[in-house]
N, C-alpha and C. Protein backbone atom coordinates (compact mmCIF):
# COMPACT_ATOMS: atom_id res chain seq x y z
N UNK A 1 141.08 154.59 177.33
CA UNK A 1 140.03 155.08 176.45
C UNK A 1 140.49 156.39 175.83
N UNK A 2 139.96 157.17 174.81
CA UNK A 2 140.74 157.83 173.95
C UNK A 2 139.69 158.82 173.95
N UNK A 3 140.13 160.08 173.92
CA UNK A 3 138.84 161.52 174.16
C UNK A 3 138.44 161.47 172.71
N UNK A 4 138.04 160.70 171.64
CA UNK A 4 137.21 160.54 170.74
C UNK A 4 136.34 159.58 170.69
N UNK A 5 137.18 158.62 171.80
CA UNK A 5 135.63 157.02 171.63
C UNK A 5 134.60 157.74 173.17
N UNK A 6 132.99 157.56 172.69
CA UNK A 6 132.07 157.55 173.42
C UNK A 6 132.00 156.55 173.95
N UNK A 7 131.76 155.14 173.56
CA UNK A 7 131.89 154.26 174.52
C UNK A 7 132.57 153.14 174.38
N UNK A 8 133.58 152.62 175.36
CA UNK A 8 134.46 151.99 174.85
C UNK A 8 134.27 150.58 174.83
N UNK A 9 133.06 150.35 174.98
CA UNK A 9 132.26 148.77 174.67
C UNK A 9 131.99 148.51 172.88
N UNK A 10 132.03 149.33 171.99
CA UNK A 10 131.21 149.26 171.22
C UNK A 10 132.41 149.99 170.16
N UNK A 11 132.89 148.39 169.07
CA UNK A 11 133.74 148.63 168.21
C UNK A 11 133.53 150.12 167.31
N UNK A 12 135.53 150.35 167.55
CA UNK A 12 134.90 151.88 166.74
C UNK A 12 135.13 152.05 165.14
N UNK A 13 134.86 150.86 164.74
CA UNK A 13 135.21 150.64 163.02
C UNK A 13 134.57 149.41 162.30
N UNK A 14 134.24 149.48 161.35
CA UNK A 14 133.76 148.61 160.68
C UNK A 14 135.07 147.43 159.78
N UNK A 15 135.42 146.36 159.83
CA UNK A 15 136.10 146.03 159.08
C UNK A 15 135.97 146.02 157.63
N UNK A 16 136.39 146.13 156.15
CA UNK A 16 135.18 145.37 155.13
C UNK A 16 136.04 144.32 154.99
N UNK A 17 134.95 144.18 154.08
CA UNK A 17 135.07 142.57 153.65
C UNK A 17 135.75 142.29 152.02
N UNK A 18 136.78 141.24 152.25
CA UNK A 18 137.65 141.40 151.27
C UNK A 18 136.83 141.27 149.92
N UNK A 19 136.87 141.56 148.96
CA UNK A 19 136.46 141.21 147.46
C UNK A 19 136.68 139.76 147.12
N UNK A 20 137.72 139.03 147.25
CA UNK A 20 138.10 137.74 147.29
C UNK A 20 136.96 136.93 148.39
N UNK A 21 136.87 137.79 149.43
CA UNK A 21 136.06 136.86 150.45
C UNK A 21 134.39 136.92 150.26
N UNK A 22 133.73 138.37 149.25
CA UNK A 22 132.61 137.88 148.95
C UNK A 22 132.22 137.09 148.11
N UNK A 23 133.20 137.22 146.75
CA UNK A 23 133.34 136.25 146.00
C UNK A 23 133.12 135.04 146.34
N UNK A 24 134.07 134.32 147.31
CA UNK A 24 134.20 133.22 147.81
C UNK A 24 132.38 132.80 148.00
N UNK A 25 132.36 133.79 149.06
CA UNK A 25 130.55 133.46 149.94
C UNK A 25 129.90 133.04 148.67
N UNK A 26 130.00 134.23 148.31
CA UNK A 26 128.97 134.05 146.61
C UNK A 26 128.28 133.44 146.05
N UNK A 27 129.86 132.41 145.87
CA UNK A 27 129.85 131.06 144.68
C UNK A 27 129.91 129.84 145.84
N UNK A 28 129.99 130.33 147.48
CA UNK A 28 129.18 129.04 148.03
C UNK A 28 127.76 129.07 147.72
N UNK A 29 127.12 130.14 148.72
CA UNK A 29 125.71 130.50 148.62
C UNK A 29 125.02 129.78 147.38
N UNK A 30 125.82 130.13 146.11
CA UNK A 30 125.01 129.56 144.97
C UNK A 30 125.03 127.78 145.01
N UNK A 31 126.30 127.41 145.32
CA UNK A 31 126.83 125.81 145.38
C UNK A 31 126.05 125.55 146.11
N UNK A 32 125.69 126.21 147.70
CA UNK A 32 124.93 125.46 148.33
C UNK A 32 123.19 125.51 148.11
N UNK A 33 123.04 126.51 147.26
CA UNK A 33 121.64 126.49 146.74
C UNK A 33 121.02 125.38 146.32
N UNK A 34 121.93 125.06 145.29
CA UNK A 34 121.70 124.21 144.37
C UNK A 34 121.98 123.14 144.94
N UNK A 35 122.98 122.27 146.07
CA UNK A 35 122.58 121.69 146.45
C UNK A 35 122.58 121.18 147.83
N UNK A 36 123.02 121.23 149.23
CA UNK A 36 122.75 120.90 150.31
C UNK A 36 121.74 121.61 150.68
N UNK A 37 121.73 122.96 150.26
CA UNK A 37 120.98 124.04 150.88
C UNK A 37 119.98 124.10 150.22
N UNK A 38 119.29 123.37 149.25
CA UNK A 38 117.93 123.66 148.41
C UNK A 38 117.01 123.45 149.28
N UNK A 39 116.18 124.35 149.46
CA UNK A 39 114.80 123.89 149.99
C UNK A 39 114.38 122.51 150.17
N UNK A 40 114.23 122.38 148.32
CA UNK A 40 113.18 120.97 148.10
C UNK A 40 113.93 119.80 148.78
N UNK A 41 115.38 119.81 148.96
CA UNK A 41 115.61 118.59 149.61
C UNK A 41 116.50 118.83 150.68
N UNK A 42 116.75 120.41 151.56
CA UNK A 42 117.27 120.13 152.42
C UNK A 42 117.09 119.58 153.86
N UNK A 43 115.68 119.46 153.83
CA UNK A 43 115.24 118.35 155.14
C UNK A 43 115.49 117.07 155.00
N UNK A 44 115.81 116.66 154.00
CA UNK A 44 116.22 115.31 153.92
C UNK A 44 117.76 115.12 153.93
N UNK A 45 118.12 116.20 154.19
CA UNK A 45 119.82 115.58 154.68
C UNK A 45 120.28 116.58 155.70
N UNK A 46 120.68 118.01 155.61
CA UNK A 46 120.83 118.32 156.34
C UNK A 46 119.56 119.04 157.39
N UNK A 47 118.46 119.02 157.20
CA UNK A 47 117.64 119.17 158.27
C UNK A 47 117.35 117.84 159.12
N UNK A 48 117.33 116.85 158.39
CA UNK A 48 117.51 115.75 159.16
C UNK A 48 118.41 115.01 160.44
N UNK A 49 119.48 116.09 160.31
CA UNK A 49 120.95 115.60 161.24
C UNK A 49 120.51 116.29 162.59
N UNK A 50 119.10 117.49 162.82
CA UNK A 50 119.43 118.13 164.35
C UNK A 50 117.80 118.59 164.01
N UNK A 51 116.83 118.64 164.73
CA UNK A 51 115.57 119.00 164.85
C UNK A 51 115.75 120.60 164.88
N UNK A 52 116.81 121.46 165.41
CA UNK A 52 116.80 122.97 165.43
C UNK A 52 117.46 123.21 164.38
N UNK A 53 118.24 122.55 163.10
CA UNK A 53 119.29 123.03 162.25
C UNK A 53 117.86 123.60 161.17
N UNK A 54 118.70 124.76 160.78
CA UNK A 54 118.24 125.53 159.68
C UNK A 54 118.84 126.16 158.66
N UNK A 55 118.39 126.37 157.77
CA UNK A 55 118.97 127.03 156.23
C UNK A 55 120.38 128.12 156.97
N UNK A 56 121.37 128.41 156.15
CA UNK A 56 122.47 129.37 156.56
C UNK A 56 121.70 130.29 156.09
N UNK A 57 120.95 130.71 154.89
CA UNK A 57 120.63 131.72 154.12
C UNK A 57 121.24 132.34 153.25
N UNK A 58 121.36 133.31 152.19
CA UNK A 58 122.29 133.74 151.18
C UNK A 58 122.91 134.97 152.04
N UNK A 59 122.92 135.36 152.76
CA UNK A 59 123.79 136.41 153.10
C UNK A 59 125.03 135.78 154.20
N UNK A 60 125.48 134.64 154.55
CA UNK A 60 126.81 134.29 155.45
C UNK A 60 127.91 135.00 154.56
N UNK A 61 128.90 135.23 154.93
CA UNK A 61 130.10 135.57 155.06
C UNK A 61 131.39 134.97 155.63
N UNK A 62 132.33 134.51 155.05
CA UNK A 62 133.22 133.92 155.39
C UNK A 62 134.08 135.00 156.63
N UNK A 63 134.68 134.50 157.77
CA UNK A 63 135.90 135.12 158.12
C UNK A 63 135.39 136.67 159.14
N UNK A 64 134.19 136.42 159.58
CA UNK A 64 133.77 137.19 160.55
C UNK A 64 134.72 137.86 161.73
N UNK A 65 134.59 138.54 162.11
CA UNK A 65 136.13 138.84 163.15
C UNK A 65 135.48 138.56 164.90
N UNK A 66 135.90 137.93 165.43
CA UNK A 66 135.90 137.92 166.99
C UNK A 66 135.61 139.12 167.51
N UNK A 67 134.05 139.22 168.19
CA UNK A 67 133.65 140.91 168.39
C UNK A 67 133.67 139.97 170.37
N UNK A 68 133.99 139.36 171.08
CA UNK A 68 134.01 139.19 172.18
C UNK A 68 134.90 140.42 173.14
N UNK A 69 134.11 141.06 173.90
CA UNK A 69 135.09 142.22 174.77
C UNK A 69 135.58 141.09 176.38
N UNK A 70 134.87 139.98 176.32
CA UNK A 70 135.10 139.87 178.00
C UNK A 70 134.61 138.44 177.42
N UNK A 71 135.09 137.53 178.13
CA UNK A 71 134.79 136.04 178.44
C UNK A 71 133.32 135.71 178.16
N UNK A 72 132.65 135.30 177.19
CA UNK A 72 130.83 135.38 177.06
C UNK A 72 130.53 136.31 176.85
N UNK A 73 131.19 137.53 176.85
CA UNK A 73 130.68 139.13 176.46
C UNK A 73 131.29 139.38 174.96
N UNK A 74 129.74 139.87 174.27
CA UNK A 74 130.66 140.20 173.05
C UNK A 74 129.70 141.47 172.60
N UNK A 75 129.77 142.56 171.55
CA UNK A 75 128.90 143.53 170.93
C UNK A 75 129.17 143.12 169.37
N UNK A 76 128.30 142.64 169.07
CA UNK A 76 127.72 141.81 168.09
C UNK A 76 127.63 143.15 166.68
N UNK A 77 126.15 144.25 167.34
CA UNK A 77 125.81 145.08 166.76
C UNK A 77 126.93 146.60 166.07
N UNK A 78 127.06 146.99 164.92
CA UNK A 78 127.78 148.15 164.41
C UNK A 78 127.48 149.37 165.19
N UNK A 79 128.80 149.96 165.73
CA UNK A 79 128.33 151.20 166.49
C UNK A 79 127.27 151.79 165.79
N UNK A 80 127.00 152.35 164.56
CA UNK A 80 125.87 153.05 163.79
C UNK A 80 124.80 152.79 164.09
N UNK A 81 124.99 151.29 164.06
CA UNK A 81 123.27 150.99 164.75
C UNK A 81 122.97 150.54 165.83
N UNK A 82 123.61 150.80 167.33
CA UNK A 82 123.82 150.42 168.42
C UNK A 82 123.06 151.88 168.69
N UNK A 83 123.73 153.10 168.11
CA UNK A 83 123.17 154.31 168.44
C UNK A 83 122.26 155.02 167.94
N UNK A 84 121.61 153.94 166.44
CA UNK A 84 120.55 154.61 166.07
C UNK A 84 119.31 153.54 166.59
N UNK A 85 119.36 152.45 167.23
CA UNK A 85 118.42 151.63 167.25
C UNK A 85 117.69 151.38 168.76
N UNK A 86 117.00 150.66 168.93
CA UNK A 86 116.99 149.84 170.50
C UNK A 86 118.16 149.01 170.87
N UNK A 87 118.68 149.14 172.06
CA UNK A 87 119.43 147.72 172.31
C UNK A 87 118.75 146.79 172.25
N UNK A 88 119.26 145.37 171.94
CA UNK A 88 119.16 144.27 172.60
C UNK A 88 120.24 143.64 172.92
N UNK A 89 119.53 142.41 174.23
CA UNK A 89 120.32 141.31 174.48
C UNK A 89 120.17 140.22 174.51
N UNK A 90 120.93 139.39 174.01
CA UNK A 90 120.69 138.16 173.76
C UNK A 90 121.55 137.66 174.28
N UNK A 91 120.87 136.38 175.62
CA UNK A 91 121.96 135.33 176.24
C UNK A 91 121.69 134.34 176.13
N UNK A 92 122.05 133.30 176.88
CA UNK A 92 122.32 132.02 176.55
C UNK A 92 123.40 131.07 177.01
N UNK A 93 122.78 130.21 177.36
CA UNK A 93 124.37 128.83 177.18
C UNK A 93 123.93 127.93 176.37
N UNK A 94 124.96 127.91 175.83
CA UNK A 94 125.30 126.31 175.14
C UNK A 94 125.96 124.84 175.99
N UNK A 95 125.17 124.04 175.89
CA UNK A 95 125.56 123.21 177.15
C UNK A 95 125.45 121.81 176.56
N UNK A 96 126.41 120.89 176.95
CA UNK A 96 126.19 119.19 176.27
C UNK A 96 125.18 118.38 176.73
N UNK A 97 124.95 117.31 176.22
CA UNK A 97 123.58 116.45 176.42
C UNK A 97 123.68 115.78 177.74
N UNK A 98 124.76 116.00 178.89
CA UNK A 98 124.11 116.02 180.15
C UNK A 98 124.51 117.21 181.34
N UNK A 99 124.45 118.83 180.25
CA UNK A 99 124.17 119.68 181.29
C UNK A 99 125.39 120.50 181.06
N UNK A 100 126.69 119.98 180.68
CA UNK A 100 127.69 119.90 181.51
C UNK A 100 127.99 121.13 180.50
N UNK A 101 128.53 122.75 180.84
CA UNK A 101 129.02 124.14 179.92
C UNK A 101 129.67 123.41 178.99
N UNK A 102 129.70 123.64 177.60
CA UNK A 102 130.61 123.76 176.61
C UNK A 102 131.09 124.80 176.20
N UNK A 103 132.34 124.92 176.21
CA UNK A 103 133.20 126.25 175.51
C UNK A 103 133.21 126.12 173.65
N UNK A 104 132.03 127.15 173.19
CA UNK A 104 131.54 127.16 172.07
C UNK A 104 131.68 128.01 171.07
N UNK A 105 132.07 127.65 170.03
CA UNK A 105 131.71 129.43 169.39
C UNK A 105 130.36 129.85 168.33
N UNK A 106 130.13 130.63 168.77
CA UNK A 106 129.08 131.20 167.91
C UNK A 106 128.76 132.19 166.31
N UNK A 107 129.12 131.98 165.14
CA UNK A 107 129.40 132.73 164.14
C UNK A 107 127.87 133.53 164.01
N UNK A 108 127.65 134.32 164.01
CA UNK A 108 126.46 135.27 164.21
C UNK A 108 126.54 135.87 163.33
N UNK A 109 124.76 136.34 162.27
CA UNK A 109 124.96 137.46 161.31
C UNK A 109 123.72 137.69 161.30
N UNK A 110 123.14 138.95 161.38
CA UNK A 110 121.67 139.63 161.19
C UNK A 110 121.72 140.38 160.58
N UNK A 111 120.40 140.64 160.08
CA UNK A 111 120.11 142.26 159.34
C UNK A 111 119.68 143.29 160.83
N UNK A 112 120.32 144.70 160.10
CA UNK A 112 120.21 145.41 160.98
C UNK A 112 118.23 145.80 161.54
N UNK A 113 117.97 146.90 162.10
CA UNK A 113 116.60 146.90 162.26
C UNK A 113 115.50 147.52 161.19
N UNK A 114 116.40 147.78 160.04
CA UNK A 114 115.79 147.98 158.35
C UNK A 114 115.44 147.04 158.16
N UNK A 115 116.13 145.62 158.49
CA UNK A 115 116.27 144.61 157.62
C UNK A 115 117.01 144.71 156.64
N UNK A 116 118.51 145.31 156.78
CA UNK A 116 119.51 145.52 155.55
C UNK A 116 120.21 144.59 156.25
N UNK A 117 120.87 144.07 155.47
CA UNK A 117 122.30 142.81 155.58
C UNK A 117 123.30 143.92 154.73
N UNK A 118 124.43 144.12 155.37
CA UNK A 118 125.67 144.40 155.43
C UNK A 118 126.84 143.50 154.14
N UNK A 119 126.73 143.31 153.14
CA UNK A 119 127.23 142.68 152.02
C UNK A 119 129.13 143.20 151.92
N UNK A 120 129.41 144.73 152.72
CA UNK A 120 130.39 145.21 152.08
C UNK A 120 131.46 145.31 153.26
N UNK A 121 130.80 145.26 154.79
CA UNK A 121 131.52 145.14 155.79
C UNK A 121 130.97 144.41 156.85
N UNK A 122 131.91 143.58 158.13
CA UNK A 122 131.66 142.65 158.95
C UNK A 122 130.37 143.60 160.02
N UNK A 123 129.52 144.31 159.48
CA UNK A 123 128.61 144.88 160.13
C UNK A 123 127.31 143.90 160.87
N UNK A 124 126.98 143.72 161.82
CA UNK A 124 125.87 143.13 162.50
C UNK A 124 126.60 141.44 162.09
N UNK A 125 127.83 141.02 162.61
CA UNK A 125 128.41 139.85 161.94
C UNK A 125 129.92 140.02 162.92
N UNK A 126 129.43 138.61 163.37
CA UNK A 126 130.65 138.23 164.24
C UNK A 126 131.10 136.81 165.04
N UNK A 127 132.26 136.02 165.55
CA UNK A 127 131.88 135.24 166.17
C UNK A 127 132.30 135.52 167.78
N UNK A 128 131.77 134.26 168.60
CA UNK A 128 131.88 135.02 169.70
C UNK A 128 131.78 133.24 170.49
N UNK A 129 132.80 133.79 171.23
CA UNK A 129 133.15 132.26 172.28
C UNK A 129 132.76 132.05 173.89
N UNK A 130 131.71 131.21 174.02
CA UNK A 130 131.35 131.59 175.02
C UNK A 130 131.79 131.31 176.07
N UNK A 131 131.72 131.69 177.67
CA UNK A 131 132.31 131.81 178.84
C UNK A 131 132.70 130.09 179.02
N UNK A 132 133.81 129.53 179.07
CA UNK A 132 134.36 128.32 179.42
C UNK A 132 134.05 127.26 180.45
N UNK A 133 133.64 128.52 181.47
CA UNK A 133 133.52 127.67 182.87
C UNK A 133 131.74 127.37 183.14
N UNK A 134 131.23 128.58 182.13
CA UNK A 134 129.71 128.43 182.40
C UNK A 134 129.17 127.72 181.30
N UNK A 135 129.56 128.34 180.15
CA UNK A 135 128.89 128.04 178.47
C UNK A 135 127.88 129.05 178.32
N UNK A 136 127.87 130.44 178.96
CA UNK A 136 127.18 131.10 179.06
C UNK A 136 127.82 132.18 177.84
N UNK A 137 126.36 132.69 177.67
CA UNK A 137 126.84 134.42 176.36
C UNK A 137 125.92 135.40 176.45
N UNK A 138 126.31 136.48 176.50
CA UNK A 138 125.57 137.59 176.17
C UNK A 138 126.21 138.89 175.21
N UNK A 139 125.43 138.85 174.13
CA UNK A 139 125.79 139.76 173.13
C UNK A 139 124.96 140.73 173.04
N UNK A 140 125.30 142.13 172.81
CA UNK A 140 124.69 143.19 172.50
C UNK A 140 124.47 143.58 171.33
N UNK A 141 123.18 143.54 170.80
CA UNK A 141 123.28 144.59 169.39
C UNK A 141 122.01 144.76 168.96
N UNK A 142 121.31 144.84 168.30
CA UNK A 142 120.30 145.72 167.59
C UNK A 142 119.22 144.64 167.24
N UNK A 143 117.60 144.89 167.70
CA UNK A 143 117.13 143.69 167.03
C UNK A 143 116.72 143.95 165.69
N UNK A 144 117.08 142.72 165.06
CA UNK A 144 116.62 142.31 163.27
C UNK A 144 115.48 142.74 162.98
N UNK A 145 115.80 143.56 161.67
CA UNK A 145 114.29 143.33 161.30
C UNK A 145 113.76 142.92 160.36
N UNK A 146 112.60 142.21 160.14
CA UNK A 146 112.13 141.90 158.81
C UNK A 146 112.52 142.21 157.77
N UNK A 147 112.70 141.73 156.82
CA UNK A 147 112.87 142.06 155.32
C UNK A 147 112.01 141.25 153.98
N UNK A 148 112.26 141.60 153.51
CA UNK A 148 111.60 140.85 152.15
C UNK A 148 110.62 142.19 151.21
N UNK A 149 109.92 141.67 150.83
CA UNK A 149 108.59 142.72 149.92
C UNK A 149 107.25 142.09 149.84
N UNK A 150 106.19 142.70 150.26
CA UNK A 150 105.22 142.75 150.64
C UNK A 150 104.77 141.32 151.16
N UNK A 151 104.16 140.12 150.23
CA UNK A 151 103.83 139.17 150.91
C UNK A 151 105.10 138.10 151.33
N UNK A 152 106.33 138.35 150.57
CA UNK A 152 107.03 137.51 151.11
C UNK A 152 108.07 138.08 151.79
N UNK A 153 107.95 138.09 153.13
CA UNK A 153 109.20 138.63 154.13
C UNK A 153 109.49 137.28 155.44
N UNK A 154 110.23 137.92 155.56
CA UNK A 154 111.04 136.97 156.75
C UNK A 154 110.70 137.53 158.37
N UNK A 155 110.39 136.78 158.87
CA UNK A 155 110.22 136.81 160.01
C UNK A 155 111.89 137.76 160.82
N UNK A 156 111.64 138.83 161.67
CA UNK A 156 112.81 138.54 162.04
C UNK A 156 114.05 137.46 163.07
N UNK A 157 115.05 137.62 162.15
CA UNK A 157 115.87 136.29 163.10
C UNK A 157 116.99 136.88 162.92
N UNK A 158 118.05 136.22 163.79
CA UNK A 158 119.85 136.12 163.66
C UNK A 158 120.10 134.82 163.38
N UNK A 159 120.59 134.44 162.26
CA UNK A 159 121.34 133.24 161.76
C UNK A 159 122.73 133.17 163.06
N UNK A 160 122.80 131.64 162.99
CA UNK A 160 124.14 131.48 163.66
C UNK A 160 124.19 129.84 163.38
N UNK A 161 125.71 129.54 163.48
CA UNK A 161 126.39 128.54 163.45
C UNK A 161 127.18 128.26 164.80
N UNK A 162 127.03 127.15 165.18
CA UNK A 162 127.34 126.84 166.68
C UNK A 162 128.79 126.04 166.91
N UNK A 163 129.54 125.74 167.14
CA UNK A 163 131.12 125.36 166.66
C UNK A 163 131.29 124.65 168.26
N UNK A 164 131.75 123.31 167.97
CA UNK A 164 132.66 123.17 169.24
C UNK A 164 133.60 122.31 169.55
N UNK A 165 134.82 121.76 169.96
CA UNK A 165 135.54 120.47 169.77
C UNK A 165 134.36 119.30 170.35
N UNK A 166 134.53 118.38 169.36
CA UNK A 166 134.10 117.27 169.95
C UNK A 166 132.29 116.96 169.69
N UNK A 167 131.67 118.10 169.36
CA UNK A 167 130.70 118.15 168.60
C UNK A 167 129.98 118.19 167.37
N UNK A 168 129.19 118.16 166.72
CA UNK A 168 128.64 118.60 165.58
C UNK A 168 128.30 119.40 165.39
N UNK A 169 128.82 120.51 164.46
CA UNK A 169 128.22 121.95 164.37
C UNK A 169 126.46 122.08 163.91
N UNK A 170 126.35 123.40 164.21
CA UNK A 170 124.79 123.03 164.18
C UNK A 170 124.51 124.78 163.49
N UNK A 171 123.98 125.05 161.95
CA UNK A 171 123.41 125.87 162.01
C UNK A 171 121.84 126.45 161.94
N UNK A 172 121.54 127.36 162.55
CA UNK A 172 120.04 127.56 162.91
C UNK A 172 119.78 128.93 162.68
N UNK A 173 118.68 129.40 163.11
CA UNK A 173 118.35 130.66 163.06
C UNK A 173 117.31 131.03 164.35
N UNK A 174 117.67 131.95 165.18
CA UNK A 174 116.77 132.40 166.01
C UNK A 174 115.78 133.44 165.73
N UNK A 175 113.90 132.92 165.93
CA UNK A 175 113.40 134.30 164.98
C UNK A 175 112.63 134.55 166.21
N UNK A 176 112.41 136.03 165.95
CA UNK A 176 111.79 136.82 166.85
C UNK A 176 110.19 137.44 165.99
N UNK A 177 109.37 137.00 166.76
CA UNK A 177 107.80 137.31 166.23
C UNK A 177 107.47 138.75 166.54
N UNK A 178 106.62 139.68 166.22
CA UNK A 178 106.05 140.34 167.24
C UNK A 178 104.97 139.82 168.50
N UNK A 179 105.45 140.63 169.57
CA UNK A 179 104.81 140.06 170.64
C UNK A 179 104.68 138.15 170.55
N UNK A 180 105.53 137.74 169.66
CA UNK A 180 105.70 136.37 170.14
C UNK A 180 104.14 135.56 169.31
N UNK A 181 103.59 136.48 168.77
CA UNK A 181 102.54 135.82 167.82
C UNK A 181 103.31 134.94 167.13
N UNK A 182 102.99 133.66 167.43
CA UNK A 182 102.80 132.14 166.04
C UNK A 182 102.62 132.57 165.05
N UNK A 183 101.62 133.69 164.48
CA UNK A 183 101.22 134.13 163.44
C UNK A 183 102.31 134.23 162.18
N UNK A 184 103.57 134.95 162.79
CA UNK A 184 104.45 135.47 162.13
C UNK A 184 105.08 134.11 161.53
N UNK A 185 105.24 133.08 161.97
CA UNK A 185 105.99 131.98 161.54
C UNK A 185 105.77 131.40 160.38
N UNK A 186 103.62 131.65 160.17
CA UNK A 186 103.03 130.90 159.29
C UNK A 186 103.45 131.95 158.16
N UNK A 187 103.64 132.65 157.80
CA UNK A 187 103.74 133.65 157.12
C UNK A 187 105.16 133.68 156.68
N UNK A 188 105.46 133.02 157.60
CA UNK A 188 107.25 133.33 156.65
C UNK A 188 107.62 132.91 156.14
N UNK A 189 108.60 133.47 154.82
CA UNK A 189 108.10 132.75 153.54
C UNK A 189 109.80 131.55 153.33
């Protein structure tokens, strides 16, 4: 550890993100607007393939960097906002349809607890592979927060894409209500 890092869990740099590589996102985001990803008909094909799959959203990013410190351990969240926010943690296994750990990866991206998305560096954005022998994960970082403007905001969530040999990838979004009120769901726009 180095007499300038405070803690040596918690990346001490932001990568950015290439110009070529937002580009890229960009002119998916728009491709997929228009069409896998449209609203009006994406339950009929790709919501149809997994009862939990959900929209990627316009903010993914190609080429996320591996934030895993330890086997299922990863810090997800940007030092900046690790130290200006609440922690959280979020665990989990990913496991096959009879039980059995899958060694998975997880491409993860949230808005920080503004509700800002990170457009210019791999900030609150990462993937992360979970423990082999369990299928277990726990990531550290900051909870999401809402965004949008006045009546139309988003519930908060972390988008993720689920990766594994031999499976079907699956992307979804995990949202967090306050206090877990239903309320928030009906509302989101």
């Amino acid at each position: 550890m180095s007499a300038t890092s405070t803690n040596p869990s918690f990346p001490a740099s932001l990568t950015s993100i290439p110009l070529s590589t937002r580009l890229l996102s960009f002119l998916s985001t728009v491709i997929w607007s228009l069409t896998t990803e449209n609203p009006l008909i994406w339950r009929f094909f790709q919501g149809a393939a997994h009862p939990l799959a959900d929209l990627s959203g316009p903010y993914y990013m190609y080429g996320a960097p591996n934030v895993n410190i330890a086997p299922g351990k990863a810090v997800l969240g940007a030092t900046e906002d690790l130290k200006a926010s609440p922690l959280f943690l979020l665990s989990g296994k990913v496991l096959g349809p009879n039980g059995e750990p899958v060694e998975a990866t997880l491409d993860l991206w949230q808005a920080n607890t503004q509700g800002e998305y990170s457009l210019s560096a791999y900030r609150n954005r990462g993937n992360i592979t979970t423990n082999p022998s369990t299928g277990s994960f726990e990531i550290l970082t900051v909870p999401p927060g809402i965004y949008g403007i006045f009546g139309a905001q988003r519930v908060a969530h972390i988008h993720g894409t689920i990766t594994a040999p031999g499976y079907q990838s699956l992307t979804t979004q995990l949202y967090f209500c306050p206090k877990n009120e239903l309320m928030g769901f009906q509302t989101d726009m």
